[in-house]
Protein backbone atom coordinates (compact mmCIF):
# COMPACT_ATOMS: atom_id res chain seq x y z
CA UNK A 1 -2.73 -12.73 -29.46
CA UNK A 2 0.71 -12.49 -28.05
CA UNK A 3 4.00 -13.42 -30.12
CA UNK A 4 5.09 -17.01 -28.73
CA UNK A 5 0.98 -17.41 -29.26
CA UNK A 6 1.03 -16.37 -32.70
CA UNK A 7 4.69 -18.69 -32.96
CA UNK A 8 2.79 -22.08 -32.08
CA UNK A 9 0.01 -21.09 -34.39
CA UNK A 10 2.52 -20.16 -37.16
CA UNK A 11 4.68 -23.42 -36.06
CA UNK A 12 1.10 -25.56 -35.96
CA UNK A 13 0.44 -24.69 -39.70
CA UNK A 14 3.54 -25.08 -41.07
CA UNK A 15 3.27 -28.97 -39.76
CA UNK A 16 0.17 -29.23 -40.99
CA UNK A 17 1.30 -27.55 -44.65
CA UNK A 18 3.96 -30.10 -44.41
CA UNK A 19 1.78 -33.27 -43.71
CA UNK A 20 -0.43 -32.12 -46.58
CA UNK A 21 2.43 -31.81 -48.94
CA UNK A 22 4.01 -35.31 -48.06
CA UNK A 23 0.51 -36.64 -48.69
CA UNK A 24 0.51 -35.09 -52.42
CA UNK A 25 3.88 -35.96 -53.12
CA UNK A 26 3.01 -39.66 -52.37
CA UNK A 27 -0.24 -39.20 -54.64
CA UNK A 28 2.72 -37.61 -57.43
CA UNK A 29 5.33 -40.45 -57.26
CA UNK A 30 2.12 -43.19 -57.58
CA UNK A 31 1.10 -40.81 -60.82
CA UNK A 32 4.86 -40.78 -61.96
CA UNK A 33 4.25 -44.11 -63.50
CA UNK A 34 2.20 -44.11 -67.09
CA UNK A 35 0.81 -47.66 -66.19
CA UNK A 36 -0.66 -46.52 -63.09
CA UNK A 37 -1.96 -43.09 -64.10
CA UNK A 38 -3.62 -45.41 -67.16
CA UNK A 39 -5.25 -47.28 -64.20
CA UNK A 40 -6.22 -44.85 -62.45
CA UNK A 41 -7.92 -42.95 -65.54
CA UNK A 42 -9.76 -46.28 -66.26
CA UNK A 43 -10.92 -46.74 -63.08
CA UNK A 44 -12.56 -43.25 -63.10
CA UNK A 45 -14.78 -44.83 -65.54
CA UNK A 46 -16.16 -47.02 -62.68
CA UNK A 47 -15.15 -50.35 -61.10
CA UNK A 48 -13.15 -52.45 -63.10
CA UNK A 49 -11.65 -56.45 -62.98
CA UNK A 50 -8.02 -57.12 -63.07
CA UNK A 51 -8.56 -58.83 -66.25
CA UNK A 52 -10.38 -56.23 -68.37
CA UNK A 53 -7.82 -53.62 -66.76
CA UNK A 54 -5.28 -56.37 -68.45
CA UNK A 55 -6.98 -56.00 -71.98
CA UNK A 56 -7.57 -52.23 -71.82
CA UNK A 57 -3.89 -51.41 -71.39
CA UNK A 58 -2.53 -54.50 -73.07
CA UNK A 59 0.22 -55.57 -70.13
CA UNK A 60 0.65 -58.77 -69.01
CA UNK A 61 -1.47 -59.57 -65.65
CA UNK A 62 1.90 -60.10 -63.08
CA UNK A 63 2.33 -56.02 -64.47
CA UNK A 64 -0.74 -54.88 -63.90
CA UNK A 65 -1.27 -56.81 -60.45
CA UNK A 66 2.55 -55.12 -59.49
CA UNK A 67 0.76 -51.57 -59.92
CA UNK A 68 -2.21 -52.15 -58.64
CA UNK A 69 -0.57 -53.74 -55.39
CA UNK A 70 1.70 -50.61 -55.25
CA UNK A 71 -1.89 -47.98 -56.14
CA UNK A 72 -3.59 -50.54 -53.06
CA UNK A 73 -0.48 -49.83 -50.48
CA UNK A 74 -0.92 -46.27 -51.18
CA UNK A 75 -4.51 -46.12 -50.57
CA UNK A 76 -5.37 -44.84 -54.05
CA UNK A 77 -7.09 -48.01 -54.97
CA UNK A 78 -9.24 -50.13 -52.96
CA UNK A 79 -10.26 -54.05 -53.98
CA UNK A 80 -13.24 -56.18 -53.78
CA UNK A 81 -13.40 -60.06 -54.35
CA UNK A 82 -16.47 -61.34 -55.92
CA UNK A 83 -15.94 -65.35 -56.38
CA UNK A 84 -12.38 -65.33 -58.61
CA UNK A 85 -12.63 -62.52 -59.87
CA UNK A 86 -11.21 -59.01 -57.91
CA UNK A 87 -12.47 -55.78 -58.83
CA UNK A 88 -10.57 -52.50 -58.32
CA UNK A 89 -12.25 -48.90 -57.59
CA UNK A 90 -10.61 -45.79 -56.81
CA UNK A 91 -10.51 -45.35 -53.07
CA UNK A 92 -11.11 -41.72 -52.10
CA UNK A 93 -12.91 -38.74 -54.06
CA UNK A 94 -9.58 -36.81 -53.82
CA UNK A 95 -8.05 -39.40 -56.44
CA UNK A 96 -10.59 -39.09 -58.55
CA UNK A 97 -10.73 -35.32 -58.56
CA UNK A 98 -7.11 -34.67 -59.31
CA UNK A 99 -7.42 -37.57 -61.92
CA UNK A 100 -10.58 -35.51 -63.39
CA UNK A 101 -8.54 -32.53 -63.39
CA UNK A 102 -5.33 -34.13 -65.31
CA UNK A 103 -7.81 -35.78 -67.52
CA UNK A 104 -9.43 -32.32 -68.41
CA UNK A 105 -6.05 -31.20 -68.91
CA UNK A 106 -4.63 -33.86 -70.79
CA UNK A 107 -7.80 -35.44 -72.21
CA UNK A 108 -9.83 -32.95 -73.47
CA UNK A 109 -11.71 -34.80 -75.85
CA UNK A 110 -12.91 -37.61 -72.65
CA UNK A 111 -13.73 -34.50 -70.48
């Protein structure tokens, strides 16, 4: 391979290192919040409604619908309606391993 070869290849990772670390840095500043990292450990339980989410961390609903909106927009979270009732489940396996590995961490005794 010749040098301004090896350069674009060098150049094309970097870029792609970068992406990757603005996408866990987003992930980070969702987690930065101890509401939303409570979600997010509940949710690795399975699907959950808005209102037992509401009981579970005892917050008023407008709170917990502000970080779920906030977990939705940053495609941590994803929704489902069923009648009145909306139901929140976490959105990629990626979430849920680095939630798994916090929670191992963290929680040792729910591991």
């Amino acid at each position: 391979m010749t040098a301004p070869a090896q350069t674009l290849d060098k150049a094309h990772d970097i870029a792609l290192l970068m992406d990757r670390a603005r996408h866990a840095c987003d992930l980070l500043k969702a987690l930065s919040h101890e509401a939303r990292l409570l979600i997010l450990c509940l949710l690795c339980e399975g699907e959950k409604p808005v209102s037992e989410l509401e009981r579970s961390l005892g917050l008023p609903q407008a709170t917990v619908s502000q970080h779920l909106a906030r977990l939705r927009g940053d495609g941590l979270v994803k929704a489902r309606r069923d009648g009145r009732m909306i139901y929140y489940r976490i959105a990629t396996p990626e979430v849920t391993a680095v939630i798994a590995t916090l929670c191992k961490i963290y929680c040792p005794e729910k591991a």
